[in-house]
Protein backbone atom coordinates (compact mmCIF):
# COMPACT_ATOMS: atom_id res chain seq x y z
CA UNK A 1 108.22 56.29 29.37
CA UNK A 2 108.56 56.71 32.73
CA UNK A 3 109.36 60.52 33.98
CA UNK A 4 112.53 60.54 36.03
CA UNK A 5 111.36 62.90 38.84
CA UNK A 6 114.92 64.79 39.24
CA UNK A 7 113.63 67.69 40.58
CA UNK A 8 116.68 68.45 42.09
CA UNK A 9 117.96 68.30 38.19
CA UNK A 10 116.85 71.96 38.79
CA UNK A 11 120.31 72.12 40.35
CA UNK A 12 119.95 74.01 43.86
CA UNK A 13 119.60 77.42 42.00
CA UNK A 14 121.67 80.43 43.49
CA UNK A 15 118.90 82.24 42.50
CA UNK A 16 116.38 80.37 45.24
CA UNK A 17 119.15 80.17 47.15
CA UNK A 18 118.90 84.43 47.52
CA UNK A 19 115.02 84.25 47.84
CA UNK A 20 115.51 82.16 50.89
CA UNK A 21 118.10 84.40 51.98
CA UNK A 22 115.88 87.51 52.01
CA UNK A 23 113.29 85.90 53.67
CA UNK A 24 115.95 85.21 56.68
CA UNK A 25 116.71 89.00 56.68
CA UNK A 26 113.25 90.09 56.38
CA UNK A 27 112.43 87.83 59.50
CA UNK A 28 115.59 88.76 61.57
CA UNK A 29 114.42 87.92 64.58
CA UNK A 30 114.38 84.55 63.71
CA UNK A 31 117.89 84.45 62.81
CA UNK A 32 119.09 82.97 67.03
CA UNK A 33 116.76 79.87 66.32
CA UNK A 34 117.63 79.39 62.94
CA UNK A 35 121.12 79.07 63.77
CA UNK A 36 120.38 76.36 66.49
CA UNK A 37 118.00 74.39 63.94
CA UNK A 38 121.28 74.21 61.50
CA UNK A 39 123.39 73.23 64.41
CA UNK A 40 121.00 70.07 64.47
CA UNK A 41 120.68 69.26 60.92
CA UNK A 42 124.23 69.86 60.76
CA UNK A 43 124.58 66.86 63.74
CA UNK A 44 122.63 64.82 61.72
CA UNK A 45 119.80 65.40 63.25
CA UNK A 46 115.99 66.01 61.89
CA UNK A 47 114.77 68.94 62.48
CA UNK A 48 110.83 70.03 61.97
CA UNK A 49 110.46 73.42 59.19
CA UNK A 50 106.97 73.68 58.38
CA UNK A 51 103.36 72.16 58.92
CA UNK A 52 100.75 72.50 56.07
CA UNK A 53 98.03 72.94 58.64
CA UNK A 54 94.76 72.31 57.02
CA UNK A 55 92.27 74.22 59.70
CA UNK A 56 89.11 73.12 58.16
CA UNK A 57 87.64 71.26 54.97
CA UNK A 58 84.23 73.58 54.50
CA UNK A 59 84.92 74.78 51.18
CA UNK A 60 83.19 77.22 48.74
CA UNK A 61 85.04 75.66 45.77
CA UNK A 62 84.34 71.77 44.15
CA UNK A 63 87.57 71.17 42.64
CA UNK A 64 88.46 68.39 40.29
CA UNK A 65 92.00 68.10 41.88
CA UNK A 66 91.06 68.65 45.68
CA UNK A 67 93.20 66.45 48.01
CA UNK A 68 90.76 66.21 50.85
CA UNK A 69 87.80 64.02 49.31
CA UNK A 70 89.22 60.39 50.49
CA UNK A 71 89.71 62.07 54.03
CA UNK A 72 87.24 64.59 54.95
CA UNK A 73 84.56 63.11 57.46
CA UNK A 74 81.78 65.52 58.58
CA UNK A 75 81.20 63.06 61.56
CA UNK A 76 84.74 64.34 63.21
CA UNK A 77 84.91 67.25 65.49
CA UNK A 78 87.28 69.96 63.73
CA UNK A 79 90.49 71.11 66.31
CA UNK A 80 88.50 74.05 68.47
CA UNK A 81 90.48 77.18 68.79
CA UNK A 82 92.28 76.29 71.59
CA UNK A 83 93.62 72.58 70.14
CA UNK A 84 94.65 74.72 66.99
CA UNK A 85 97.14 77.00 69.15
CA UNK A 86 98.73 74.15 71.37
CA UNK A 87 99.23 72.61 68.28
CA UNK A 88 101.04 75.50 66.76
CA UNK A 89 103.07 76.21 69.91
CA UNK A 90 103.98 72.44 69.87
CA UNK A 91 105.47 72.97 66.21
CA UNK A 92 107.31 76.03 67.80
CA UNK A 93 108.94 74.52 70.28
CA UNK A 94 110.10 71.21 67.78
CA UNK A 95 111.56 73.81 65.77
CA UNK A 96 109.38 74.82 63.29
CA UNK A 97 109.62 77.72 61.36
CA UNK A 98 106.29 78.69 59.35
CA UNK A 99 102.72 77.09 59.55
CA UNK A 100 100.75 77.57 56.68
CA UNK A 101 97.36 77.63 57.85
CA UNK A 102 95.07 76.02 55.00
CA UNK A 103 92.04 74.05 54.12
CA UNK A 104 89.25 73.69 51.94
CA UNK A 105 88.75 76.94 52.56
CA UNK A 106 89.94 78.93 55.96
CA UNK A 107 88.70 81.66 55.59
CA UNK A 108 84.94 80.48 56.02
CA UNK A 109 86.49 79.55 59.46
CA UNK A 110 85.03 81.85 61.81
CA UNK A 111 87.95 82.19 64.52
CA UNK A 112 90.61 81.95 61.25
CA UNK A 113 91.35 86.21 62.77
CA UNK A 114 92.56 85.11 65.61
CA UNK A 115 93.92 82.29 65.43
CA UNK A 116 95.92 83.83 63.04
CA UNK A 117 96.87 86.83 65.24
CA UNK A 118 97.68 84.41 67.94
CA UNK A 119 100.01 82.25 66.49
CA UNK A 120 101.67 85.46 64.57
CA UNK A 121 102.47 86.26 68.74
CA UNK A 122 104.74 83.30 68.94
CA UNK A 123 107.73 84.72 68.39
CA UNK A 124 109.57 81.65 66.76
CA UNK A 125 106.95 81.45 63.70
CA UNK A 126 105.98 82.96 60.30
CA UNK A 127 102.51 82.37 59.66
CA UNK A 128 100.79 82.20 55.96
CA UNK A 129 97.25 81.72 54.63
CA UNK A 130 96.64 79.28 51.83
CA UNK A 131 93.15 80.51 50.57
CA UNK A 132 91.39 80.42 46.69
CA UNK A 133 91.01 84.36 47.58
CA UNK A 134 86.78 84.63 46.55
CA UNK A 135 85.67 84.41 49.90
CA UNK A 136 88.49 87.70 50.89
CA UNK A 137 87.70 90.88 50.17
CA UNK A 138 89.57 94.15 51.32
CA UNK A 139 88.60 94.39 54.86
CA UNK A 140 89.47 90.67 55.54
CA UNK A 141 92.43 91.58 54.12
CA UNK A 142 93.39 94.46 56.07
CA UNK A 143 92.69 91.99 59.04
CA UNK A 144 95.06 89.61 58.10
CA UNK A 145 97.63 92.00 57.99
CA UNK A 146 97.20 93.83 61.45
CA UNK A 147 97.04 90.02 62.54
CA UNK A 148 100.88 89.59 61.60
CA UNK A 149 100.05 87.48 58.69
CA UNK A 150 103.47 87.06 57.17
CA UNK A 151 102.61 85.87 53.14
CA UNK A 152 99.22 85.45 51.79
CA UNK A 153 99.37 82.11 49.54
CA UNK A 154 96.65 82.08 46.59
CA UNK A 155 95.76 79.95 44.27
CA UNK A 156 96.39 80.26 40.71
CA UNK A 157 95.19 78.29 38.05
CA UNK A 158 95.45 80.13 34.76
CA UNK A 159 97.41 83.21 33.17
CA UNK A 160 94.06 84.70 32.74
CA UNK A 161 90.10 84.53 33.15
CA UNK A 162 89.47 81.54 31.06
CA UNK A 163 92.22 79.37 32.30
CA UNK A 164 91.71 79.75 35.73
CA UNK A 165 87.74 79.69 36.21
CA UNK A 166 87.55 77.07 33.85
CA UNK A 167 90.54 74.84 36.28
CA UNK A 168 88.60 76.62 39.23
CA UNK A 169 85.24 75.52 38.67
CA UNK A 170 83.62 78.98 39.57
CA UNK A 171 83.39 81.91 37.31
CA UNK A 172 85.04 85.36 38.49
CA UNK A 173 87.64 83.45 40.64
CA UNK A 174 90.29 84.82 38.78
CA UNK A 175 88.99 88.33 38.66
CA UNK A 176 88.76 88.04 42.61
CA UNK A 177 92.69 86.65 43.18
CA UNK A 178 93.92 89.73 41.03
CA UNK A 179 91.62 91.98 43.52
CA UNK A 180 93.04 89.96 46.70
CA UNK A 181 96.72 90.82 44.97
CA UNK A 182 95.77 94.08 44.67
CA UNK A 183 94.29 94.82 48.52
CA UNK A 184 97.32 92.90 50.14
CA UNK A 185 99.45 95.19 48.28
CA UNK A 186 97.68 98.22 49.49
CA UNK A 187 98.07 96.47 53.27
CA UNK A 188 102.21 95.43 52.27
CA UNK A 189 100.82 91.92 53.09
CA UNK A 190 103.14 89.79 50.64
CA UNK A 191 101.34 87.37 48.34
CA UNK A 192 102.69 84.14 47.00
CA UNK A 193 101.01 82.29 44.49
CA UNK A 194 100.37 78.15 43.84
CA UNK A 195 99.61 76.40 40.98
CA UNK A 196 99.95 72.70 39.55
CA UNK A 197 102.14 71.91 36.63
CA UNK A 198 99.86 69.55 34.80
CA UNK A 199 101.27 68.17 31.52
CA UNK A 200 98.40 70.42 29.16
CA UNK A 201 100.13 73.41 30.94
CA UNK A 202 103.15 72.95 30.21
CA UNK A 203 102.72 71.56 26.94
CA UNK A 204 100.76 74.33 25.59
CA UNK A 205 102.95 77.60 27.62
CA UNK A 206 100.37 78.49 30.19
CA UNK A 207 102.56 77.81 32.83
CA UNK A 208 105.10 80.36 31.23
CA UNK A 209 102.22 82.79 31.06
CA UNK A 210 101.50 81.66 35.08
CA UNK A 211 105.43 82.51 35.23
CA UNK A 212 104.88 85.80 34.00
CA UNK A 213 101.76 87.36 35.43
CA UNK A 214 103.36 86.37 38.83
CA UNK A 215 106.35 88.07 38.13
CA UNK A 216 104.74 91.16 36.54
CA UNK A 217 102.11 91.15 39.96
CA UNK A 218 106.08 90.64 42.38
CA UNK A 219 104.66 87.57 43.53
CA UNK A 220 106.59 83.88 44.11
CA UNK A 221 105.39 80.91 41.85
CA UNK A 222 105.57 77.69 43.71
CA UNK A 223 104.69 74.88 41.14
CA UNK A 224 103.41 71.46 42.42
CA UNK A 225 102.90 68.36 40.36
CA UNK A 226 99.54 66.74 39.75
CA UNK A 227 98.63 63.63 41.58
CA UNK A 228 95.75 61.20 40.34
CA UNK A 229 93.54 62.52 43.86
CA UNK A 230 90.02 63.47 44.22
CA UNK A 231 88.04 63.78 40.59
CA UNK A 232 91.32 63.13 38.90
CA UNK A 233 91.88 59.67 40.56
CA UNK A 234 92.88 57.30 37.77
CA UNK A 235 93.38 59.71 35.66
CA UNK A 236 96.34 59.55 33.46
CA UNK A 237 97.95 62.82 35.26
CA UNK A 238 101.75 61.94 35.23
CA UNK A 239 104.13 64.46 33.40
CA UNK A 240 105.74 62.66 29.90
CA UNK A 241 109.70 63.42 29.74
CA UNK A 242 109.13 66.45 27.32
CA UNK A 243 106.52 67.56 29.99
CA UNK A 244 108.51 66.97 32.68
CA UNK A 245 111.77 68.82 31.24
CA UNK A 246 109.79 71.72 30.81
CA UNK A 247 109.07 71.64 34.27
CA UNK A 248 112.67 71.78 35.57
CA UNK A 249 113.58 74.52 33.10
CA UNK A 250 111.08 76.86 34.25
CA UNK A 251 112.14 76.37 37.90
CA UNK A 252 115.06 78.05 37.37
CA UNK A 253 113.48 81.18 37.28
CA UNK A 254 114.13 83.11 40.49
CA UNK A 255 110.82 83.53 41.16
CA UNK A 256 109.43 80.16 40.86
CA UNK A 257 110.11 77.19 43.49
CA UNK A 258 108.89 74.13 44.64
CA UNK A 259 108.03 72.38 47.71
CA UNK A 260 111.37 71.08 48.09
CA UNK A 261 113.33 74.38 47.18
CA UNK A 262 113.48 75.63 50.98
CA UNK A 263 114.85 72.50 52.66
CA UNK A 264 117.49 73.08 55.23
CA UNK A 265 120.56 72.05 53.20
CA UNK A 266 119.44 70.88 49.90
CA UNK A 267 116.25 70.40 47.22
CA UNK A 268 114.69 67.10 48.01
CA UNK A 269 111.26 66.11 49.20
CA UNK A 270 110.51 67.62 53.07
CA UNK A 271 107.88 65.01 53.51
CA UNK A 272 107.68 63.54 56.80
CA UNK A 273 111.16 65.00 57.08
CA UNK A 274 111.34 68.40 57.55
CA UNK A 275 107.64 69.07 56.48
CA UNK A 276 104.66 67.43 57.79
CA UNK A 277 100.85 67.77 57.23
CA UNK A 278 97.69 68.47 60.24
CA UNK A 279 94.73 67.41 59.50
CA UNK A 280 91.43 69.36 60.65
CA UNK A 281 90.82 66.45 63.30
CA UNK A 282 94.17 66.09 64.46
CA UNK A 283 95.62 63.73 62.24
CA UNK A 284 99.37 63.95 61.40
CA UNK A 285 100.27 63.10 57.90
CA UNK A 286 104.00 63.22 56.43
CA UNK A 287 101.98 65.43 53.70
CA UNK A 288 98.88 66.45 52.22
CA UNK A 289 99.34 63.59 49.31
CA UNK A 290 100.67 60.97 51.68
CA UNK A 291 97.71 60.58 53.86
CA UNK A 292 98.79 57.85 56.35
CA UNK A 293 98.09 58.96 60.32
CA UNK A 294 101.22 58.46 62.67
CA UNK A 295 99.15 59.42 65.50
CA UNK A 296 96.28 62.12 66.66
CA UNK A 297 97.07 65.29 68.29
CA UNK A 298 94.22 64.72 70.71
CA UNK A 299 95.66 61.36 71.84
CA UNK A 300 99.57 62.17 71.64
CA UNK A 301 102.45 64.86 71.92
CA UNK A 302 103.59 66.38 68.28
CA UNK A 303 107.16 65.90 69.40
CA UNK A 304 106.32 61.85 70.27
CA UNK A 305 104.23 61.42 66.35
CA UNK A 306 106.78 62.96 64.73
CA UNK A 307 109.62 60.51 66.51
CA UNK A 308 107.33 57.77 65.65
CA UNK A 309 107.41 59.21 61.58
CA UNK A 310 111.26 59.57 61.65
CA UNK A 311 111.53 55.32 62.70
CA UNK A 312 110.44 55.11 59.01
CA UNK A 313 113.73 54.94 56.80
CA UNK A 314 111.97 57.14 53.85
CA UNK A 315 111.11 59.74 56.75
CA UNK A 316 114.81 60.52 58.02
CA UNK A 317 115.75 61.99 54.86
CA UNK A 318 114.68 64.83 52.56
CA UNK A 319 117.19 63.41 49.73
CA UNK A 320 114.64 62.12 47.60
CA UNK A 321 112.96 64.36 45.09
CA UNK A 322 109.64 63.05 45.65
CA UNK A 323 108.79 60.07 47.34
CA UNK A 324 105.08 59.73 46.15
CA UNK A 325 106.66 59.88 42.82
CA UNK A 326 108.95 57.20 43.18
CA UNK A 327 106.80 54.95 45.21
CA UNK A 328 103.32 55.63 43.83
CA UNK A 329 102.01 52.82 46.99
CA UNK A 330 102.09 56.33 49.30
CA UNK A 331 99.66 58.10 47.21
CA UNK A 332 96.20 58.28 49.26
CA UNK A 333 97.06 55.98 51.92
CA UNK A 334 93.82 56.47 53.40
CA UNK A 335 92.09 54.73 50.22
CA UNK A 336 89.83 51.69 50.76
């Protein structure tokens, strides 16, 4: 039976609703060019959020569901420091919000520090780390924070040891994200977690126990949904209905979102919309799933590739719950 992909079924919960609202407050001084990004969207007009900036794919982790292995090519020249800053004041100036600086694995990056603390200068951006937290430990940690990192993202893949490691490929991963947790808290450096939603997850209540260790730790769930990619390509990953119901339930916790719970107006996919994906060589993707180039940072403007994305009809709205889902053709565009 084919699973309906409503995410927005989750029904634009109040609850998010006041999560984004905080965030606003907490990040006042954003508020002046928030207002003129709504004054666009509200004139019909698409306006840039976010960039999933993927800084490097060096990873210490193998993982079966890694989203990088039809694109990584240790032949291409990784952004330098400097690339990686016009870059972010590019997204700045479009109207961006956050970058999420993430990988494989950025903290094996050695300028990561600054970069970080760089981009944390421009006044007109929150900046967050996506890491699998083994490679941090307290100091890097304490760094991050005097950097200006906003949120620390981490992965979680299990309620506990077993779960996770065994998802993880690595033993004592889980030990070391409850550490990071625990160091970040001791720096006030927020900490959100992500995890996929796979069907044995939320068939068998781990994801309710995910649910609840993030909301005993105080940290934000975001859920994504597994894509055949990487080891799990042809894999028989889609959610069933009962699955997939379980799924939008659980989302209505108010510490749980997804990807498309922090649009502009309302729940819908942000790909190629409102949210867009960098590669490590410049590539611009509409996301990390979708991985179709619309042009290279090296050869051409942000503002000019992501005009070029918005000439596509299923770019110029975020309406859609999930594209990929509804047009599986998108998924791993970059496959031979």
């Amino acid at each position: 039976m084919k699973t309906p992909w409503r995410v927005g079924g989750a029904g634009n919960r109040p609850s998010w609703r006041w999560q984004n609202l905080r965030l606003v407050l907490r990040f006042h001084h954003l508020v002046p060019k928030l207002m003129r990004n709504y004054a666009r969207v509200l004139a019909s007009k698409r306006v840039l959020r976010g960039v999933e900036f993927a800084v490097t794919y060096n990873c210490n982790f193998h993982c079966p569901h890694c989203l990088k292995s039809d694109i990584i090519d240790p032949d291409r020249p990784e952004l330098t420091r400097d690339e990686v800053l016009d870059a972010a004041g590019q997204i700045e100036r479009l109207g961006g919000i956050f970058i999420n600086y993430t990988g494989g694995e950025p903290i094996l990056r050695q300028d990561i520090f600054e970069i970080v603390e760089r981009t944390a200068r421009m006044r007109g951006l929150i900046v967050t780390l996506a890491s699998n937290g083994f490679a941090l430990d307290e100091s890097k940690i304490k760094t991050l924070a005097r950097s200006g990192l906003s949120i620390l993202v981490l992965s979680l893949d299990g309620a506990c040891a077993d779960t996770h490691d065994r998802f993880r490929n690595r033993e004592g991963s889980f030990d070391r994200v409850l550490r990071a947790v625990e160091a970040a808290g001791s720096h006030n450096l927020p900490v959100w977690f992500t995890g996929i939603a796979t069907r044995e997850y939320l068939l068998s209540g781990e994801i309710e126990r995910m649910a609840d260790l993030a909301n005993r730790l105080g940290c934000i769930l975001t859920l994504n949904l597994p894509y055949d990619v990487g080891e799990w390509r042809g894999s028989d990953v889609a959610l069933s209905m009962e699955a997939y119901r379980i799924y939008l339930d659980i989302l209505r916790l108010p510490h749980l979102r997804w990807e498309g719970s922090s649009n502009w107006i309302s729940e819908g996919c942000p790909a190629g919309s409102e949210k867009i994906y960098i590669t490590p060589y410049g590539d611009v993707f509409p996301c990390a799933v979708i991985q179709k180039s619309f042009g290279n940072l090296r050869e051409r403007p942000l503002e000019s590739i992501y005009a070029d994305m918005g000439l596509n009809k299923q770019y110029q709205t975020s309406k859609k719950p999930c594209l990929v889902a509804e047009d599986r053709t998108l998924l791993n565009q970059s496959r031979k």
